[in-house]
Protein backbone atom coordinates (compact mmCIF):
# COMPACT_ATOMS: atom_id res chain seq x y z
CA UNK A 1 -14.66 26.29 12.33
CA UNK A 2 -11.27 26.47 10.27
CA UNK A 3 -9.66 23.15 10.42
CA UNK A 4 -5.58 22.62 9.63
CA UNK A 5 -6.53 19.23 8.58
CA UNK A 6 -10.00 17.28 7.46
CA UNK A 7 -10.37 13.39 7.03
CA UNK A 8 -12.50 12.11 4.65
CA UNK A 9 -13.21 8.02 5.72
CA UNK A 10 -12.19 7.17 9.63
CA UNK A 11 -10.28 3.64 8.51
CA UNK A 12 -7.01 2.28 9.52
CA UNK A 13 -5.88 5.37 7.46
CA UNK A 14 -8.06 7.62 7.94
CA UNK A 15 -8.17 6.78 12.14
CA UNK A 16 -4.44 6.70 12.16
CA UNK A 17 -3.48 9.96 10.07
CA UNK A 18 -6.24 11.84 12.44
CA UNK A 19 -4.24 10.63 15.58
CA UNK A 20 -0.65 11.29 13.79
CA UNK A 21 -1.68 14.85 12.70
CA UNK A 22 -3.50 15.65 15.97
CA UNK A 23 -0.11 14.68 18.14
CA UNK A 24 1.82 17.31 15.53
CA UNK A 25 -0.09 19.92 16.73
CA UNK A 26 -3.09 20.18 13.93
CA UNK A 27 -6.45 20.77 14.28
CA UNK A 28 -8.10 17.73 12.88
CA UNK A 29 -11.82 16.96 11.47
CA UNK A 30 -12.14 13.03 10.66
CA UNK A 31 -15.52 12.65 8.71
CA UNK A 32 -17.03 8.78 8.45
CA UNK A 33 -20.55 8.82 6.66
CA UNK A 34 -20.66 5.03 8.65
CA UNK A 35 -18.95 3.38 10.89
CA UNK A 36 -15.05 4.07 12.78
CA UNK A 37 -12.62 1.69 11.91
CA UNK A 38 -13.60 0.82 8.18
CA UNK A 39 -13.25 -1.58 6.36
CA UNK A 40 -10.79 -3.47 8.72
CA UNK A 41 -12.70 -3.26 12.10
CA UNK A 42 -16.27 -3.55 10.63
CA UNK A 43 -16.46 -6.19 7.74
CA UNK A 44 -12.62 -7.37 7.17
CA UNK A 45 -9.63 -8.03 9.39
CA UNK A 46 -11.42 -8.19 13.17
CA UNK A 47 -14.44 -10.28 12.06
CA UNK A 48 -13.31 -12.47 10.25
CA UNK A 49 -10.45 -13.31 11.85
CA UNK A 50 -12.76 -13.62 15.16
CA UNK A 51 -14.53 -16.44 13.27
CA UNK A 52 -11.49 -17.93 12.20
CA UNK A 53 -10.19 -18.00 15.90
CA UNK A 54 -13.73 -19.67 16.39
CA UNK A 55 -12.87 -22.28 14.01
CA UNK A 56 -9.52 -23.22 15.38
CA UNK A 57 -10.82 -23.80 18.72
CA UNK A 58 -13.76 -25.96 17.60
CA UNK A 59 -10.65 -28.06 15.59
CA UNK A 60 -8.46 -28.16 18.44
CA UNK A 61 -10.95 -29.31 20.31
CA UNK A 62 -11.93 -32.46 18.10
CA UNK A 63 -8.20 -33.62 18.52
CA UNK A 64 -8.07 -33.02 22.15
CA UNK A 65 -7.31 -36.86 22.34
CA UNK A 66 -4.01 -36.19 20.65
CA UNK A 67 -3.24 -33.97 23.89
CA UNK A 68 -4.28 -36.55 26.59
CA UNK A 69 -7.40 -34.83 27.22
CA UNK A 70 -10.67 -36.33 26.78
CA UNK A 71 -13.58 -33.69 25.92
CA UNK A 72 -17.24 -34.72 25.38
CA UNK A 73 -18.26 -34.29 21.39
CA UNK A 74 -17.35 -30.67 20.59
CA UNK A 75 -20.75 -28.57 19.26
CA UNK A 76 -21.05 -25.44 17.28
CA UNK A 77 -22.46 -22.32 18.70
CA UNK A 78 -23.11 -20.64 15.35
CA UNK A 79 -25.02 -17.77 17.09
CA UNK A 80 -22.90 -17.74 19.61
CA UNK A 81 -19.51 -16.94 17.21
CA UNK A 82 -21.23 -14.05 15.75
CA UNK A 83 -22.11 -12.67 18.99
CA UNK A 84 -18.58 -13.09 20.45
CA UNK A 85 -17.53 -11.36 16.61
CA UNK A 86 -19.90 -8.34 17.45
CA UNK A 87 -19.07 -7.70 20.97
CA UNK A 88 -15.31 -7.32 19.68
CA UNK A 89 -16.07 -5.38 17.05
CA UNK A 90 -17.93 -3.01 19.18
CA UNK A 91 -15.18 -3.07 22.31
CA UNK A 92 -12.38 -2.08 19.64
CA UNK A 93 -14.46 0.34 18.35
CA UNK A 94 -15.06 1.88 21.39
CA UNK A 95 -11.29 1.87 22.06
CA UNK A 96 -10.78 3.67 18.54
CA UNK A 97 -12.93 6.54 19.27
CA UNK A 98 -11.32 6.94 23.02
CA UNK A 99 -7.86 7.10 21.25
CA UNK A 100 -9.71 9.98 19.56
CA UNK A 101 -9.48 12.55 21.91
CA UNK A 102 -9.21 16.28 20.70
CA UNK A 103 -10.49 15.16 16.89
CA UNK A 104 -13.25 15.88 15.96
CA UNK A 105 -15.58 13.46 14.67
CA UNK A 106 -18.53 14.45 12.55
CA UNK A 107 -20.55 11.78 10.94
CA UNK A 108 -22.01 11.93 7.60
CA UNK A 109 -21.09 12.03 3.68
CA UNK A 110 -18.41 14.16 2.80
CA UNK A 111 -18.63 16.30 -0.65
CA UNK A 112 -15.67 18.11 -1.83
CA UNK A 113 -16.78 21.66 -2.53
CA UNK A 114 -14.70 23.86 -5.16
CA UNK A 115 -13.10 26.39 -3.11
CA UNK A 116 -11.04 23.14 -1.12
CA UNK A 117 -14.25 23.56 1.81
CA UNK A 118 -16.21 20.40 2.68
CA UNK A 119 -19.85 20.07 2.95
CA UNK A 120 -21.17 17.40 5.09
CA UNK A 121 -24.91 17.63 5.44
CA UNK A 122 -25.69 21.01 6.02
CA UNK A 123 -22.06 21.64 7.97
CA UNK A 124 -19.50 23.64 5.80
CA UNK A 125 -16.00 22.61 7.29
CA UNK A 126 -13.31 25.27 6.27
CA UNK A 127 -9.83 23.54 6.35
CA UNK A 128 -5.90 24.12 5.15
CA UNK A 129 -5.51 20.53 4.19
CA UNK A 130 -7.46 17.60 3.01
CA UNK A 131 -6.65 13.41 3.34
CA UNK A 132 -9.24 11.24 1.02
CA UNK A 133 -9.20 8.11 2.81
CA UNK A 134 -12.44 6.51 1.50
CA UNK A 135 -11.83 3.37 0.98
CA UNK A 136 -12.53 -0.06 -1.24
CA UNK A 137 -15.55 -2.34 -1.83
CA UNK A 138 -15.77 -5.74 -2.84
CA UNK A 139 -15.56 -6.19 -6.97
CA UNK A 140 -18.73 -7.85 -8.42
CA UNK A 141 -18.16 -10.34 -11.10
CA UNK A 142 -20.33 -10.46 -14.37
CA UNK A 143 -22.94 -13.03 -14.36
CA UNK A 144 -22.43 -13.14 -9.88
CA UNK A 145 -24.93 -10.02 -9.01
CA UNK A 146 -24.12 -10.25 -5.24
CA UNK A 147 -27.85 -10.29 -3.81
CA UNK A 148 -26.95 -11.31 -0.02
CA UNK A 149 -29.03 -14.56 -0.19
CA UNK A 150 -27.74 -16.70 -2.58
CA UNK A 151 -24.97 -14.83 -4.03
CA UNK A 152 -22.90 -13.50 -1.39
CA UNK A 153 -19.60 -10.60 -1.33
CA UNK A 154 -16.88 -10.87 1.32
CA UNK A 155 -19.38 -8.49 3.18
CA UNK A 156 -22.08 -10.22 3.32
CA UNK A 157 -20.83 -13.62 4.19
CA UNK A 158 -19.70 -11.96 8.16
CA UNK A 159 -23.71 -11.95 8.68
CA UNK A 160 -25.04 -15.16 7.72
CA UNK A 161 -26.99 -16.53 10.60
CA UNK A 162 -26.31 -20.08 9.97
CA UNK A 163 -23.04 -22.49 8.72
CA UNK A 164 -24.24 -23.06 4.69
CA UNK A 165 -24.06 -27.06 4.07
CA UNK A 166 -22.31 -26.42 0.83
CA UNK A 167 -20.30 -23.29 -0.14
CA UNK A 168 -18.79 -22.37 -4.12
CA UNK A 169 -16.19 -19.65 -3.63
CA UNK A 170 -15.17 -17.86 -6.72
CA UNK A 171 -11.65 -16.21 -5.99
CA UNK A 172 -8.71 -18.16 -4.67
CA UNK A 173 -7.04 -15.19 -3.50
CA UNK A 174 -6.17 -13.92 0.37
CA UNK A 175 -10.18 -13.92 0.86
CA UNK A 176 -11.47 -16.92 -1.02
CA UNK A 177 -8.83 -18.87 0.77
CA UNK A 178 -9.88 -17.88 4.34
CA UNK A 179 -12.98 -18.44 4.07
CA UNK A 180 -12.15 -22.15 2.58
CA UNK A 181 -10.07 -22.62 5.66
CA UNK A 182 -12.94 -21.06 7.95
CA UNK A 183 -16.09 -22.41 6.51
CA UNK A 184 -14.33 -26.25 5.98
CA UNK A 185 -13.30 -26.15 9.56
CA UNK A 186 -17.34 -25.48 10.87
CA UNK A 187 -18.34 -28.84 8.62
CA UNK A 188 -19.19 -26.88 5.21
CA UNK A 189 -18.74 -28.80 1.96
CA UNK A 190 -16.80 -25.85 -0.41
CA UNK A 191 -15.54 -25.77 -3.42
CA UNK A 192 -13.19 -23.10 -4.55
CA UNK A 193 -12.48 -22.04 -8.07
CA UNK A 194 -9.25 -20.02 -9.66
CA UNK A 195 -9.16 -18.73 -12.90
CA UNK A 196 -5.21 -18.42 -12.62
CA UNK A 197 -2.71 -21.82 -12.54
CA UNK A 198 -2.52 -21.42 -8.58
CA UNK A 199 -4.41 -20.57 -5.66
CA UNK A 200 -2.85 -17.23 -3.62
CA UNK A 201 -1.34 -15.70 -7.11
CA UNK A 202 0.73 -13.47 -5.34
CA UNK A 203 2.99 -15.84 -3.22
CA UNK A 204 5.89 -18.16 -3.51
CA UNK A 205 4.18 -21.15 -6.00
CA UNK A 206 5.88 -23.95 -3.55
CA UNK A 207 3.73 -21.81 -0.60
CA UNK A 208 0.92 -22.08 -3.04
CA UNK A 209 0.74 -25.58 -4.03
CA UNK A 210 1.72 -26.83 -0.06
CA UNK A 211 -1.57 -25.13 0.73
CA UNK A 212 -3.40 -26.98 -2.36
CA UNK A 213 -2.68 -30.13 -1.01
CA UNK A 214 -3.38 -29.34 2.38
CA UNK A 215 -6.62 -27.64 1.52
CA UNK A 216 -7.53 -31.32 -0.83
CA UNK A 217 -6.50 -33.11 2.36
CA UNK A 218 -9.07 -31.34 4.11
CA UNK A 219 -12.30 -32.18 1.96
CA UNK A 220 -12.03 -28.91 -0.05
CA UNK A 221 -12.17 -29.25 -3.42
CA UNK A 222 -9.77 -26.63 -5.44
CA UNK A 223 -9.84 -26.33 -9.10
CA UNK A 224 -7.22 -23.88 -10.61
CA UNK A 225 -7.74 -22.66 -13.92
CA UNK A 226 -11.50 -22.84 -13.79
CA UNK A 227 -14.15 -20.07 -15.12
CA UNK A 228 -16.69 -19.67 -12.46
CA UNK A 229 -19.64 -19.09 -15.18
CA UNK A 230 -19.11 -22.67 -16.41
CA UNK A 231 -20.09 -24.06 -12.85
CA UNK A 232 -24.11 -24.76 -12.21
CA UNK A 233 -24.59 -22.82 -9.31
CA UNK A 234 -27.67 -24.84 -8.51
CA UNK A 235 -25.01 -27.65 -7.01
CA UNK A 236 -24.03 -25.04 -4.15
CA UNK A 237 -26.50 -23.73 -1.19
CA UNK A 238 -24.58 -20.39 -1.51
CA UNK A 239 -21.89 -18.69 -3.41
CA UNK A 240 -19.39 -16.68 -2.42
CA UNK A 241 -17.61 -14.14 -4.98
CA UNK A 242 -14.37 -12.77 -3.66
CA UNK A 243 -12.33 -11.90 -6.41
CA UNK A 244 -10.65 -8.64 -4.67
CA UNK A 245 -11.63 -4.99 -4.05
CA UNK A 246 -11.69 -1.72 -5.76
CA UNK A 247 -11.33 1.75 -4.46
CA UNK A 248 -14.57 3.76 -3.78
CA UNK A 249 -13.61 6.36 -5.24
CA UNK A 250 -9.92 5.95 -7.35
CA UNK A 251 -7.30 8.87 -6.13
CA UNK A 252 -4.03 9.08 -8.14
CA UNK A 253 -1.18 10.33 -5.82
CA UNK A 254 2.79 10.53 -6.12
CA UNK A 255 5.59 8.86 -3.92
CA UNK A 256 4.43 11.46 -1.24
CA UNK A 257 0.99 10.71 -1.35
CA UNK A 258 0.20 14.36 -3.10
CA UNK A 259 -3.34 14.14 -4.99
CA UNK A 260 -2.64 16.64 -7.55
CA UNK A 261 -2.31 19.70 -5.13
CA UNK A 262 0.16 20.47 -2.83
CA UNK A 263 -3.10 20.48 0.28
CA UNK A 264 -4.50 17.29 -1.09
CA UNK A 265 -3.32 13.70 0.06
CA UNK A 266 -4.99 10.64 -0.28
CA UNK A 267 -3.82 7.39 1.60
CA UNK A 268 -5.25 3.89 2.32
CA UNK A 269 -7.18 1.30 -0.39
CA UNK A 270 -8.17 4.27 -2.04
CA UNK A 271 -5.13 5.13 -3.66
CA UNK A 272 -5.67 1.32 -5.03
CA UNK A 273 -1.99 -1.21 -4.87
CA UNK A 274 -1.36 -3.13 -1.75
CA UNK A 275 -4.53 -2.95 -0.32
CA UNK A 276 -3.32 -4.37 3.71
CA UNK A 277 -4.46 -2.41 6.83
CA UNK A 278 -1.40 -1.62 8.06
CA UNK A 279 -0.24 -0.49 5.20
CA UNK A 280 -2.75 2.05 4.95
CA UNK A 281 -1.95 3.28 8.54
CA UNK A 282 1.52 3.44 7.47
CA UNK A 283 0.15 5.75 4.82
CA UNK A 284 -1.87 7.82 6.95
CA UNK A 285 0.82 8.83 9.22
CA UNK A 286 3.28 9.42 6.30
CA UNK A 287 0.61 11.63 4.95
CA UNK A 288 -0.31 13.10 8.15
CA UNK A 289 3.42 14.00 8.91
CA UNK A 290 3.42 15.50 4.72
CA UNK A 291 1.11 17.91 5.81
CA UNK A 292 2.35 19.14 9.17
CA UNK A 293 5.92 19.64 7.59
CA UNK A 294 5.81 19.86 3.72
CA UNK A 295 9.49 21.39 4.20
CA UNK A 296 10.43 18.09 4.79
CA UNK A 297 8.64 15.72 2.87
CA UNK A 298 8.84 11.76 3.48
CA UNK A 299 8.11 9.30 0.65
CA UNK A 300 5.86 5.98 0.98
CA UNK A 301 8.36 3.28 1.25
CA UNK A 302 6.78 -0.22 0.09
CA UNK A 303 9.68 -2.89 0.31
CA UNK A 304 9.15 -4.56 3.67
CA UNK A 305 5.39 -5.14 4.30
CA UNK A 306 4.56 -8.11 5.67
CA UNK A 307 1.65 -10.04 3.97
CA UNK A 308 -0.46 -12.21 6.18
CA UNK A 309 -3.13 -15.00 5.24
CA UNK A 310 -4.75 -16.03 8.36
CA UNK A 311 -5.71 -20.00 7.65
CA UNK A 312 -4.90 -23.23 8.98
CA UNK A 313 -1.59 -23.55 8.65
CA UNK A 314 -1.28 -19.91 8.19
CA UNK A 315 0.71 -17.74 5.29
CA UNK A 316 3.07 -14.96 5.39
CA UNK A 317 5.43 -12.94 3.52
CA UNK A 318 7.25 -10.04 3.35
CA UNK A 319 10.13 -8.70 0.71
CA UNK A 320 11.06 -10.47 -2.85
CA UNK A 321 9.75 -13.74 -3.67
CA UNK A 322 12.89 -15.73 -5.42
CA UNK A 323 11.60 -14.94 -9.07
CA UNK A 324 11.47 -11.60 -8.59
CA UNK A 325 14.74 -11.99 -6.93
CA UNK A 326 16.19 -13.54 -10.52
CA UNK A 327 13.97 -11.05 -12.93
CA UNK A 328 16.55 -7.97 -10.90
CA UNK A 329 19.63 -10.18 -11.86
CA UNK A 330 20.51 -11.10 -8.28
CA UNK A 331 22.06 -14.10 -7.62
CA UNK A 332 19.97 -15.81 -5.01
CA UNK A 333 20.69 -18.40 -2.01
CA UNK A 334 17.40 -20.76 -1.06
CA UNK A 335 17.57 -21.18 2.89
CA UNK A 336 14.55 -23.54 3.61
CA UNK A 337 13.55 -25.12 6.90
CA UNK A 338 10.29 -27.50 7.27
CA UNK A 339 8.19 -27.85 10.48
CA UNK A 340 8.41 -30.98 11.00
CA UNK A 341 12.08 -30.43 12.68
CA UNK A 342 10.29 -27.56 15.03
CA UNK A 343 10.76 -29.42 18.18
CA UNK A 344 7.75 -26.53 19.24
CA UNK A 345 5.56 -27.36 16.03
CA UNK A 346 6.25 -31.14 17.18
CA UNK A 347 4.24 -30.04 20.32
CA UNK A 348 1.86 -28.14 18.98
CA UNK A 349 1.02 -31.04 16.70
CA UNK A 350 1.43 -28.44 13.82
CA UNK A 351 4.32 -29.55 11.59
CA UNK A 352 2.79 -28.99 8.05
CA UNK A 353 4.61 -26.17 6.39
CA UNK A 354 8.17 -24.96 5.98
CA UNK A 355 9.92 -21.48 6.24
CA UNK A 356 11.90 -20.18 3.23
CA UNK A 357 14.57 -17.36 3.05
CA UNK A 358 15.99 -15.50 0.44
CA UNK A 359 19.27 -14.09 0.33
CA UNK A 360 21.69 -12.18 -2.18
CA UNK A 361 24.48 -14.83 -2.25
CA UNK A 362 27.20 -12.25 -3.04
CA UNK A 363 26.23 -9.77 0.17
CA UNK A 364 24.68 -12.03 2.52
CA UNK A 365 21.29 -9.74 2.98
CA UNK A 366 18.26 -10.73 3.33
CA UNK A 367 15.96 -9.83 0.52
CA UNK A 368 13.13 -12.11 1.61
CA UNK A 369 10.88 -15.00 3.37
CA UNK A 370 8.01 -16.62 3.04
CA UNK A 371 5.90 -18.94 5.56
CA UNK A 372 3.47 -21.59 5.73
CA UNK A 373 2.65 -22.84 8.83
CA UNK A 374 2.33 -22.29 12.59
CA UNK A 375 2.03 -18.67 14.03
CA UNK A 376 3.53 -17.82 10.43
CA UNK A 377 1.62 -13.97 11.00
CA UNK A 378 3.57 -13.86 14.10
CA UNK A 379 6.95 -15.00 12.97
CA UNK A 380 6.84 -12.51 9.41
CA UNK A 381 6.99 -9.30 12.00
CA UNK A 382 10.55 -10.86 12.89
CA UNK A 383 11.31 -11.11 8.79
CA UNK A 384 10.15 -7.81 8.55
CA UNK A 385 12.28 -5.55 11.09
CA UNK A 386 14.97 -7.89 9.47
CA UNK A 387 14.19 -6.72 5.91
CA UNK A 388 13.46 -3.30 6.82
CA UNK A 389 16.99 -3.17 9.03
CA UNK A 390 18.84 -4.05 6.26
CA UNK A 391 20.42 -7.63 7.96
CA UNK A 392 22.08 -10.42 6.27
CA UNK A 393 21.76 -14.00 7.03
CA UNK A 394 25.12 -14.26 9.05
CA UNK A 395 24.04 -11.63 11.62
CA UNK A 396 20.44 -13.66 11.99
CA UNK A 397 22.69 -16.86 12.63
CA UNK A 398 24.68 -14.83 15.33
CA UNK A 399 21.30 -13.94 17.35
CA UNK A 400 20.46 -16.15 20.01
CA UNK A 401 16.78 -17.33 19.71
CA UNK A 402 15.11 -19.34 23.02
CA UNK A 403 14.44 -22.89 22.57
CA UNK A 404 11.72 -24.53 22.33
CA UNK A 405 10.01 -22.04 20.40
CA UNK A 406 8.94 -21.24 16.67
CA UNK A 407 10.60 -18.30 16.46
CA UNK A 408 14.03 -20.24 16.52
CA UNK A 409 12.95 -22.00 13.22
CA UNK A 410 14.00 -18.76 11.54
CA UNK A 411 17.56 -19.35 13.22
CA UNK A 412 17.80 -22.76 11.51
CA UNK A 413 16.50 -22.21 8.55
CA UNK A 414 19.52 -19.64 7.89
CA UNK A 415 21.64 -22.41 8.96
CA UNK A 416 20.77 -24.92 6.24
């Protein structure tokens, strides 16, 4: 069967391209050697923020007093989380490959033949146009063979079958720190080791050290600037190593997501960079749109994607942090706003954390924000249609927000 498109790797870019192209008109093969939804659905974003969800309850729970409600001693259900994990996983993934009608899905390992044909077992699909979306897998570190008993990857640590007693995570990245937040929370002893000067390398260092402190507060021990291979892993029940991802296979592309021929596009964690789920959907429907008009071609815009670390308090970003701000020359204004005036967060009993804005002092607009604290993944999506809208901090002080809620912390933060 001639195809107009064919999808290597049915991920968040992969899945979302198929659906984009297939709406244009296309006739679309997606190809997925495992399982739909990737990365994301199977062994990243859903599971482990299913366990995380698991976590929070279990801590709400042992502060019920605080609420005026008196529950018997909380227990953990270990066996029970991963079930409740699995049955979502399998739900959404049932919803993905509804969402799927009028692609076709053909499972199995996809080989690039020479005359732009793919070969997928003994199946030769013919097609006009082809979107790599294969993927990333978790790095290995030398000296930390990941073995799935002792020495664990991000992967293998969604299937243990019991809560370790003591945990060494090597990474103090997006992963590393979930999975201090998560594992602390069920009653595990963890350590977590950096080799850079802060944990989260990539945000705000304020954001960074808040969540230090908090995470010492909690029982887990952090130590920055610290080589792994110097630690005797013999202290630890289990270790896990989670110091980022690589592509599966690398594809270079250019701003339109081109892979070296004009009916080649790659898009996702592949194509290495910000490696974020909905970035890579984004991707897949620019690509997707590439190929069904490459009259009009539409470049991958990166500037307001909103980065979200789901731990307790929760992280989020989205835009320029202030040094990059100053390394472009622009002269900055520092809005900040802490929880603890969140007449909401006050309720919640979740005041640690603040909210910080950054705007050009000489326009007004909002370059960007960063978050620590309560539903701070909820309140970046408001950041980000303001980033992406092109808003400045007088027209965000002009909107009304409803009171009592989070949301209105953004409001006075622009007001200090």
């Amino acid at each position: 069967m001639q195809y107009d498109l064919a999808i290597i790797g049915a991920g968040w870019a992969g899945f979302n391209a198929a659906k984009k192209a297939r709406d244009f008109g296309l006739k679309v093969a997606l190809i997925e050697k495992d399982l739909i939804g990737g990365t994301c659905l199977n062994r990243g974003c859903i599971p482990t923020k299913a366990l995380i969800q698991s976590a929070k309850v279990y801590s709400l729970a042992k502060k019920s007093k605080l609420f005026g409600i008196d529950i018997s001693e909380a227990k953990i259900n270990f066996s029970e989380i991963q079930a409740r994990k699995e049955k979502l996983i399998r739900q959404l993934r049932q919803g993905m490959e509804f969402s799927l009608k009028g692609v076709d899905l053909i499972a199995g390992e996809a080989n690039c033949l020479p005359d732009n044909s793919i070969e997928v077992g003994n199946q030769k699909i013919d097609t006009q146009n082809i979107l790599i979306a294969c993927g990333s897998k978790p790095v290995e570190l030398k000296g930390f063979k990941f073995d799935g008993k002792k020495i664990l990857s991000s992967d293998d640590i969604l299937n243990l079958k019991e809560i370790p007693a003591s945990l060494l995570i090597i990474g103090g990245g997006v992963i590393g720190c979930e999975f201090a937040s998560l594992f602390s929370s069920l009653g595990t002893q963890v350590t977590l080791v950096e080799m850079l000067p802060q944990l989260l390398p990539a945000e705000e260092p304020e954001v960074a050290k808040k969540l230090e402190s908090i995470f010492k507060k909690r029982g887990i021990k952090v130590n920055t600037n610290t080589d792994a291979s110097t630690l005797d892993l013999n202290n630890f029940a289990q270790v896990l190593v989670c110091v980022g991802r690589a592509p599966v296979e690398k594809i270079n592309v250019d701003e339109y997501l081109r892979a070296g021929a004009p009916n080649i596009y790659a898009a996702g964690d592949c194509i290495g960079g910000i490696m974020l789920a909905h970035y890579a959907a984004y991707q897949g429907e620019i690509a997707a749109e590439n190929i069904a008009h490459p009259e009009f071609l539409k470049k991958c815009d990166n500037t307001s994607i909103p980065n979200c670390i789901f731990i307790d308090p929760e992280i989020s970003s989205v835009g320029l942090k202030e040094a990059e701000a100053r390394d472009k020359g622009i002269e900055v204004k520092i809005h900040k706003f802490d929880f603890l005036g969140s007449g909401m967060a006050r309720i919640l009993d979740e005041t640690e954390g603040f909210i910080k804005i950054i705007s050009d002092k000489n326009t007004d607009k909002i370059l960007g924000a960063s978050i620590i604290g309560p539903r701070a993944t909820e309140l970046i999506g408001v950041l980000a249609v303001v980033l992406s809208s092109g808003l400045t901090a007088a027209q965000i002080k002009n909107t009304i927000f409803a009171h009592p809620t989070l949301s209105e912390a953004i409001h006075d933060t622009l007001m200090l």
